[in-house]
N, C-alpha and C. Protein backbone atom coordinates (compact mmCIF):
# COMPACT_ATOMS: atom_id res chain seq x y z
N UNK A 1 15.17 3.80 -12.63
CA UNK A 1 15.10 3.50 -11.21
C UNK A 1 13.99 4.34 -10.58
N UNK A 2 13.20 3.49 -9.90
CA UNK A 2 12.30 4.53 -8.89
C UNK A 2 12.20 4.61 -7.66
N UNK A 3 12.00 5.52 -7.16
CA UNK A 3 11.94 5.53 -5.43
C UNK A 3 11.02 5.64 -4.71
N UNK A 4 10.50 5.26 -3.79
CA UNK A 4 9.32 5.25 -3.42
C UNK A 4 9.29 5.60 -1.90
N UNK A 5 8.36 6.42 -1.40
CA UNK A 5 8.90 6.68 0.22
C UNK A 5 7.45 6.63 1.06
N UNK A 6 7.00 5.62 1.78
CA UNK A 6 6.47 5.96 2.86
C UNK A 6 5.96 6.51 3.88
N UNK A 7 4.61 7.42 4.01
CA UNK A 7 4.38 8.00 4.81
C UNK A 7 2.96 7.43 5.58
N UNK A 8 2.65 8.46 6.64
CA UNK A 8 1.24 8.34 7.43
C UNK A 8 0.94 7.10 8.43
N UNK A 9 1.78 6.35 8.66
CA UNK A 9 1.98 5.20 10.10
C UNK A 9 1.98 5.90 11.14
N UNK A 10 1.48 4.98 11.96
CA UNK A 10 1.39 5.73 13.33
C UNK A 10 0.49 4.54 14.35
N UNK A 11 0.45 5.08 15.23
CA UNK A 11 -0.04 4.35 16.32
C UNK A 11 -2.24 4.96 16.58
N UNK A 12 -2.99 3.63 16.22
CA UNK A 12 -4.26 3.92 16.23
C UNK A 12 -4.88 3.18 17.23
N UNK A 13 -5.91 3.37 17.21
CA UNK A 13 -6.87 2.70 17.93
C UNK A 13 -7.78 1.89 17.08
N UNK A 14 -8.21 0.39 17.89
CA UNK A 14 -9.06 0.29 17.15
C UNK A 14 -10.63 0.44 16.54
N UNK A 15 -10.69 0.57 15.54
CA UNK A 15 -11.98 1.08 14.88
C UNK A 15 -11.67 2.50 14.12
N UNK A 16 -10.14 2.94 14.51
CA UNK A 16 -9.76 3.79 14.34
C UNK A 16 -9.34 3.75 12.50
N UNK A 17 -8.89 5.01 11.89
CA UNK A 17 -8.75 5.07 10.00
C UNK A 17 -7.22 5.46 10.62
N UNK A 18 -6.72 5.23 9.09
CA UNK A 18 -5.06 5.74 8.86
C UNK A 18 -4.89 6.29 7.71
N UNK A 19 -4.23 7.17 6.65
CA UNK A 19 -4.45 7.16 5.14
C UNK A 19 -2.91 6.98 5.32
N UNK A 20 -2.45 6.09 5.10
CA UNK A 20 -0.87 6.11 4.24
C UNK A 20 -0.32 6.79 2.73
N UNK A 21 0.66 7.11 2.75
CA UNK A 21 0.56 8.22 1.72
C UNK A 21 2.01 7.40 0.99
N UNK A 22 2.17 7.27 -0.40
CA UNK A 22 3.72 6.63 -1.29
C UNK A 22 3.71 7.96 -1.96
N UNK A 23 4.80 8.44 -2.20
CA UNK A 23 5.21 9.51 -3.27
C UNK A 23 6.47 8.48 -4.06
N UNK A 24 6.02 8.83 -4.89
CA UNK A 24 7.34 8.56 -6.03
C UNK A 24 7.78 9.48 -6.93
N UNK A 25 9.42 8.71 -7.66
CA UNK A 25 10.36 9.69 -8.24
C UNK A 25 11.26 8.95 -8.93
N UNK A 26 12.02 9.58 -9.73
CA UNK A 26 12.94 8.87 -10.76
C UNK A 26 12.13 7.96 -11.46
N UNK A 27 10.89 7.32 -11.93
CA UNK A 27 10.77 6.83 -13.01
C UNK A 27 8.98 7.64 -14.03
N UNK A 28 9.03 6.40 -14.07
CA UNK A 28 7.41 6.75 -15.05
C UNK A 28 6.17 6.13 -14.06
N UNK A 29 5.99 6.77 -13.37
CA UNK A 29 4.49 6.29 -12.26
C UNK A 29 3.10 6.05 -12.90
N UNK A 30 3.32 7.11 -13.95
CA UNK A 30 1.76 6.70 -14.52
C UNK A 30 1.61 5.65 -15.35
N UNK A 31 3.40 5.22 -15.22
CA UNK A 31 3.06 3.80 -16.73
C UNK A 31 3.36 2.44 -16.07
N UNK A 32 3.19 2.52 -14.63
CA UNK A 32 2.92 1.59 -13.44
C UNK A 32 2.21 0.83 -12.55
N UNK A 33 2.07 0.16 -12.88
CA UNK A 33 0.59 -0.54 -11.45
C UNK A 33 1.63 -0.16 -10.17
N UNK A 34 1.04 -0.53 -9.13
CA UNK A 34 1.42 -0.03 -8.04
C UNK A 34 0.28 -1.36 -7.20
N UNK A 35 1.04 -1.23 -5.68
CA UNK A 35 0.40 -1.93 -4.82
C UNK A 35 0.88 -1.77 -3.18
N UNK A 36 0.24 -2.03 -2.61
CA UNK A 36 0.31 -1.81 -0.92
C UNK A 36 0.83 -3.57 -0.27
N UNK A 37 1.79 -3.81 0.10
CA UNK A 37 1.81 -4.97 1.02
C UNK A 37 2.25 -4.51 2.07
N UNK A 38 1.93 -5.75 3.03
CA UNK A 38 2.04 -5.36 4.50
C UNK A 38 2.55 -6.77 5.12
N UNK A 39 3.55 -6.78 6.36
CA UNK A 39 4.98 -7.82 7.27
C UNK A 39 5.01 -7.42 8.51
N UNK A 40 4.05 -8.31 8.96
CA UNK A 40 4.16 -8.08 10.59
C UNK A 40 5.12 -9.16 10.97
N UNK A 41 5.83 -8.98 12.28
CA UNK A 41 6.84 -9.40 12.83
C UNK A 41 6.20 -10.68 12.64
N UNK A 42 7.28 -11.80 12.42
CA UNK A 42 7.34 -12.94 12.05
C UNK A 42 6.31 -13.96 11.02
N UNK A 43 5.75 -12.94 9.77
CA UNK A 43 5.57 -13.50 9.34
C UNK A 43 6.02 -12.92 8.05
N UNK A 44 5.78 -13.82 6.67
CA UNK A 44 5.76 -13.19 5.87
C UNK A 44 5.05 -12.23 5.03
N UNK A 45 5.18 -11.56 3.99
CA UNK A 45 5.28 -10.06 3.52
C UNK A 45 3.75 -10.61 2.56
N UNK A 46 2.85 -9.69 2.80
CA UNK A 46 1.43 -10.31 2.37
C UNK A 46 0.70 -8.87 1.76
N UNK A 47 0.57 -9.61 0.66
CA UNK A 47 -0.52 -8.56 -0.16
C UNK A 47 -2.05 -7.75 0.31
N UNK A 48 -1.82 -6.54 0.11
CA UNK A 48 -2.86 -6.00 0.81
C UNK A 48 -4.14 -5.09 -0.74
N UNK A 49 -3.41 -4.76 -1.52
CA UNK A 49 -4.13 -3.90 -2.45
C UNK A 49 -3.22 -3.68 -3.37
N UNK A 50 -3.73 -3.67 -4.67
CA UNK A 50 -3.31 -3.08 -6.04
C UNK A 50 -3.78 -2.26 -6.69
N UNK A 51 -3.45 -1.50 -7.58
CA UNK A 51 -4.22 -0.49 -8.32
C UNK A 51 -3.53 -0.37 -9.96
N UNK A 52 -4.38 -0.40 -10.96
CA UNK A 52 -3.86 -0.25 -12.49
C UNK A 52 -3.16 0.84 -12.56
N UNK A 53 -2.52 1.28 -13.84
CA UNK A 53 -1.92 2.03 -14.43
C UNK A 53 -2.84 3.59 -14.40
N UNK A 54 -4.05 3.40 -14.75
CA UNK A 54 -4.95 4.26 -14.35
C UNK A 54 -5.63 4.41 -13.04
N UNK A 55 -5.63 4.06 -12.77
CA UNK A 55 -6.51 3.82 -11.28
C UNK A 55 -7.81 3.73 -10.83
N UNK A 56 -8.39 2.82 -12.41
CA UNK A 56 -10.17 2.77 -12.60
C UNK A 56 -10.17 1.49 -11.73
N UNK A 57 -8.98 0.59 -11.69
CA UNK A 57 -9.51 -0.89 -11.11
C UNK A 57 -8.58 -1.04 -10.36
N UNK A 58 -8.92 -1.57 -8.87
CA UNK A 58 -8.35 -1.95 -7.83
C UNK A 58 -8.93 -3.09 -7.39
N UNK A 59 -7.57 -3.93 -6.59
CA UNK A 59 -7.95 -5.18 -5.97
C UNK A 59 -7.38 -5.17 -4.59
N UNK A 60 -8.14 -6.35 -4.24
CA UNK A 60 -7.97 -6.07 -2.22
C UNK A 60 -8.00 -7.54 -2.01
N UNK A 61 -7.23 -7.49 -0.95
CA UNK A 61 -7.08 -8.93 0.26
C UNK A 61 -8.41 -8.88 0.34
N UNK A 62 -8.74 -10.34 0.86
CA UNK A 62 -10.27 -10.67 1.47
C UNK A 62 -10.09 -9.80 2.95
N UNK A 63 -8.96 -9.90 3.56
CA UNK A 63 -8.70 -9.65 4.73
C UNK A 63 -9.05 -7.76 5.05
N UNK A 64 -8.96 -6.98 3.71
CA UNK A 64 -9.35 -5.35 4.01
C UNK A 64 -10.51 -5.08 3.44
N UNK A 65 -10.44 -6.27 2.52
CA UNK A 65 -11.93 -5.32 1.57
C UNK A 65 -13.20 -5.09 2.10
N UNK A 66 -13.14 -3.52 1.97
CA UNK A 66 -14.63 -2.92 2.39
C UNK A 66 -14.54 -2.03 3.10
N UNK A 67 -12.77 -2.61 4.12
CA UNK A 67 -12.50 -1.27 4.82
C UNK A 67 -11.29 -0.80 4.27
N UNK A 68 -10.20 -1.56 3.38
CA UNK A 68 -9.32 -0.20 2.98
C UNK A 68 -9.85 -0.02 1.77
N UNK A 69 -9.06 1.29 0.99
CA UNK A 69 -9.16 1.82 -0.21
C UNK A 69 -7.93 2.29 -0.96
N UNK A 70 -6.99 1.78 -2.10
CA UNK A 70 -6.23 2.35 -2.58
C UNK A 70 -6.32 2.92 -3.71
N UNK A 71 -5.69 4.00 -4.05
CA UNK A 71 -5.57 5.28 -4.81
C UNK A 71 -4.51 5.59 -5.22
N UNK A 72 -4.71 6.40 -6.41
CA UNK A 72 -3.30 6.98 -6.86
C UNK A 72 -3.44 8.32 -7.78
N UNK A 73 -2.75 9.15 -7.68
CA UNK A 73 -2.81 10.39 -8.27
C UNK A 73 -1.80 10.62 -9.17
N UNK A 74 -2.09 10.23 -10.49
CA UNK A 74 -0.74 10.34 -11.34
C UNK A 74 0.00 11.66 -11.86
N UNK A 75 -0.97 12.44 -11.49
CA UNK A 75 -0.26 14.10 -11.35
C UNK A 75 0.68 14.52 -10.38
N UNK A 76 0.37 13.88 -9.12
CA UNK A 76 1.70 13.97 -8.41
C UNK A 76 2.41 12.98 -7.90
N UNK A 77 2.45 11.87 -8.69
CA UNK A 77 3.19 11.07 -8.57
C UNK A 77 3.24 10.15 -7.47
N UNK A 78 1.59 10.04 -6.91
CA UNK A 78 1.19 9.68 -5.23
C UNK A 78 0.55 8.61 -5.19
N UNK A 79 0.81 7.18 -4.47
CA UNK A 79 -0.05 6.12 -4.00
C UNK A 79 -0.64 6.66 -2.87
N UNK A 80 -2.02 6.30 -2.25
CA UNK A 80 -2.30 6.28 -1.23
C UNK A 80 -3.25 4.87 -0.80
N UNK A 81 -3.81 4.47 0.65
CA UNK A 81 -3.94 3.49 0.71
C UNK A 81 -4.74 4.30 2.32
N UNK A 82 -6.31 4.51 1.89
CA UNK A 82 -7.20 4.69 3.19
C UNK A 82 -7.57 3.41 3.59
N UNK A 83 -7.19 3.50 4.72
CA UNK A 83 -7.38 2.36 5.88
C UNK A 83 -8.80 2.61 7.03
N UNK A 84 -9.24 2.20 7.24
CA UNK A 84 -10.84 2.38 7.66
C UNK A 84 -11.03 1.14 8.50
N UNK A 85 -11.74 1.38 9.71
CA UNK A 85 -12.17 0.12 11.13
C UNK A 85 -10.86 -0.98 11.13
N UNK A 86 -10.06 -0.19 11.69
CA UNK A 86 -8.69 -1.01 11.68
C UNK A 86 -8.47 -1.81 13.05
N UNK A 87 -7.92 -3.17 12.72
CA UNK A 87 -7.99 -4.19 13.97
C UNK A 87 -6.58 -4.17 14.20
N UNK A 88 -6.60 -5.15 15.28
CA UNK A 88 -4.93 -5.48 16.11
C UNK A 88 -4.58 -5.72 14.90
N UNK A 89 -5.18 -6.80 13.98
CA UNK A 89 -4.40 -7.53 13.51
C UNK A 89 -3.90 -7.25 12.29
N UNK A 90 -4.07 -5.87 11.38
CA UNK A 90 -3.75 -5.02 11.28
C UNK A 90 -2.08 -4.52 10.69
N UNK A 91 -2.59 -4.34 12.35
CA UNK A 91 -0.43 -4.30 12.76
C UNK A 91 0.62 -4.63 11.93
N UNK A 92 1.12 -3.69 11.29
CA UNK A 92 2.23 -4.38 10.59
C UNK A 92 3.26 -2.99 10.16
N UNK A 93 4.28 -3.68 9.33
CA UNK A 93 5.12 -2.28 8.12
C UNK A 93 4.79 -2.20 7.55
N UNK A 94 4.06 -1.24 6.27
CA UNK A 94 3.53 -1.41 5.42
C UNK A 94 3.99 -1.11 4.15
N UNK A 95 4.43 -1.25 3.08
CA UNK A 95 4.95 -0.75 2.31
C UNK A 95 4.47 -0.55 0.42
N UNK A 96 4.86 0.65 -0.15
CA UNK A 96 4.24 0.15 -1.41
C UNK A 96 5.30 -0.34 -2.14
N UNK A 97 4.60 -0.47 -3.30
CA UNK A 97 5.67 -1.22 -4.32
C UNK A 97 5.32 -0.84 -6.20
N UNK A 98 5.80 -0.59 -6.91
CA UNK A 98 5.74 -0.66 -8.13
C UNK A 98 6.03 -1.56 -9.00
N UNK A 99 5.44 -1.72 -9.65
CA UNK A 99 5.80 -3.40 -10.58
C UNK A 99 5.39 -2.67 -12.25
N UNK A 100 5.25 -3.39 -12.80
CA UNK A 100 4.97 -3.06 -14.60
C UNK A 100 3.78 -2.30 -14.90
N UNK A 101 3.22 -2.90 -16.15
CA UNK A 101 1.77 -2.65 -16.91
C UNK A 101 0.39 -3.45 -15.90
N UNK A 102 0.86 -4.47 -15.27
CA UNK A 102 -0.12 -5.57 -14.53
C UNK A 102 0.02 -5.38 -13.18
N UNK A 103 -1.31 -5.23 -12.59
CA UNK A 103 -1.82 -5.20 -11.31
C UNK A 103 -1.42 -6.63 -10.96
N UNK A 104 -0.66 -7.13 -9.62
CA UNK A 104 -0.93 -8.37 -9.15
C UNK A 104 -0.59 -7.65 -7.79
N UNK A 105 -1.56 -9.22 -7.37
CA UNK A 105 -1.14 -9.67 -5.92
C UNK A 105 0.37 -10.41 -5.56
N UNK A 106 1.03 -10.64 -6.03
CA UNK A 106 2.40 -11.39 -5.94
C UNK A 106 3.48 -10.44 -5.47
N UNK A 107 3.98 -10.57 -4.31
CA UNK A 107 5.17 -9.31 -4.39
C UNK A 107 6.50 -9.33 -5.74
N UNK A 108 6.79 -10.60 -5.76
CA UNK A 108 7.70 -11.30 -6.73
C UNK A 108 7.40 -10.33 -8.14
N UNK A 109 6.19 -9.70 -8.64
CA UNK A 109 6.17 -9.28 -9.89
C UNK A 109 6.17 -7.48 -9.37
N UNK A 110 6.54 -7.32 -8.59
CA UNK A 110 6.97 -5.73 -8.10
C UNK A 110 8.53 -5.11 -8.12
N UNK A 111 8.84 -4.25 -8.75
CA UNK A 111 10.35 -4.09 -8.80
C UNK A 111 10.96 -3.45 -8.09
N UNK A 112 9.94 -2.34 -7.45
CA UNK A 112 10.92 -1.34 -6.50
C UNK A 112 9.89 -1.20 -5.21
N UNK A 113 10.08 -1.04 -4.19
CA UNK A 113 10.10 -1.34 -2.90
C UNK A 113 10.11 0.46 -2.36
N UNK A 114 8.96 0.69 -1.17
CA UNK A 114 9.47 1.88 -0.70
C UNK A 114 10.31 1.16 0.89
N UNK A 115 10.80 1.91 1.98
CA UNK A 115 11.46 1.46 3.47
C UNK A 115 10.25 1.31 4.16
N UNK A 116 9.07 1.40 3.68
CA UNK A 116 7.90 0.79 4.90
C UNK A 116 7.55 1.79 6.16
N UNK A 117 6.01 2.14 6.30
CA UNK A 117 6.00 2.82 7.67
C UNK A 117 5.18 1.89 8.08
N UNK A 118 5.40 2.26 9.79
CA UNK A 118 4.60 0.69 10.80
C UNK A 118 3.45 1.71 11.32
N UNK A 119 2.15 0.54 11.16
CA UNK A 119 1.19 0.64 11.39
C UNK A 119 0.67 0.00 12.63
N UNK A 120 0.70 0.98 13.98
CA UNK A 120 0.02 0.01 14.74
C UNK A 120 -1.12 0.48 15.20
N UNK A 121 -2.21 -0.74 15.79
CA UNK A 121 -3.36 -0.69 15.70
C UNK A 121 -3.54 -1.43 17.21
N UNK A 122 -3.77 -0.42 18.37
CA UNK A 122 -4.21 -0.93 19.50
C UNK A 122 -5.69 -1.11 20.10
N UNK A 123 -5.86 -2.31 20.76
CA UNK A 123 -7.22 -2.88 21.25
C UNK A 123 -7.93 -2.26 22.02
């Protein structure tokens, strides 16, 4: 079982950066892809970034790439996810997730879930 917890949400401005921070525990992190999705009120739960087992290759929504960046530090057991020229639209909970050996975009192939911190991003 792993746990995953949420940090660094908050209320920005826009054009404004955020770095969200995942720590994890109870399992094997370094033998994990990992990924960032993000659920703004009324819609559904949408892929934002992935990262390999190592963390040489990462993938991004059309919707961040260029301005976020996700990361991971397998020494301490840490996702992170720099957020850079952030819009309204933006706005959301954000949460990471751990899944297997394979990076995807699909939440469906992720097994454990952190409680999400909200990201808002004012005009």
């Amino acid at each position: 079982q792993v746990q995953l917890v949420e940090s660094g949400g908050g209320l920005v401005q826009a054009g404004g950066s955020l770095r969200l921070s995942c720590a994890a525990s109870g399992g094997t992190f370094s033998s994990r892809a990992m990924g960032w999705f993000r659920q703004a009120p009324g819609k559904e739960r949408e892929f934002v970034a992935a990262i390999t087992l190592s963390g040489v290759s990462t993938y991004y929504a059309d919707s961040v790439k260029g301005r976020f960046t996700i990361s991971r530090d397998n020494a301490k057991n840490a996702l992170y996810l720099e957020m850079n020229r952030l819009k309204p639209e933006d706005t959301a909970v954000y949460y990471c997730a751990a899944g297997d050996k394979w990076a995807s975009r699909f939440s469906d192939e992720y097994h454990y879930w952190g409680q999400g911190t909200q990201v808002t991003v004012s005009s």
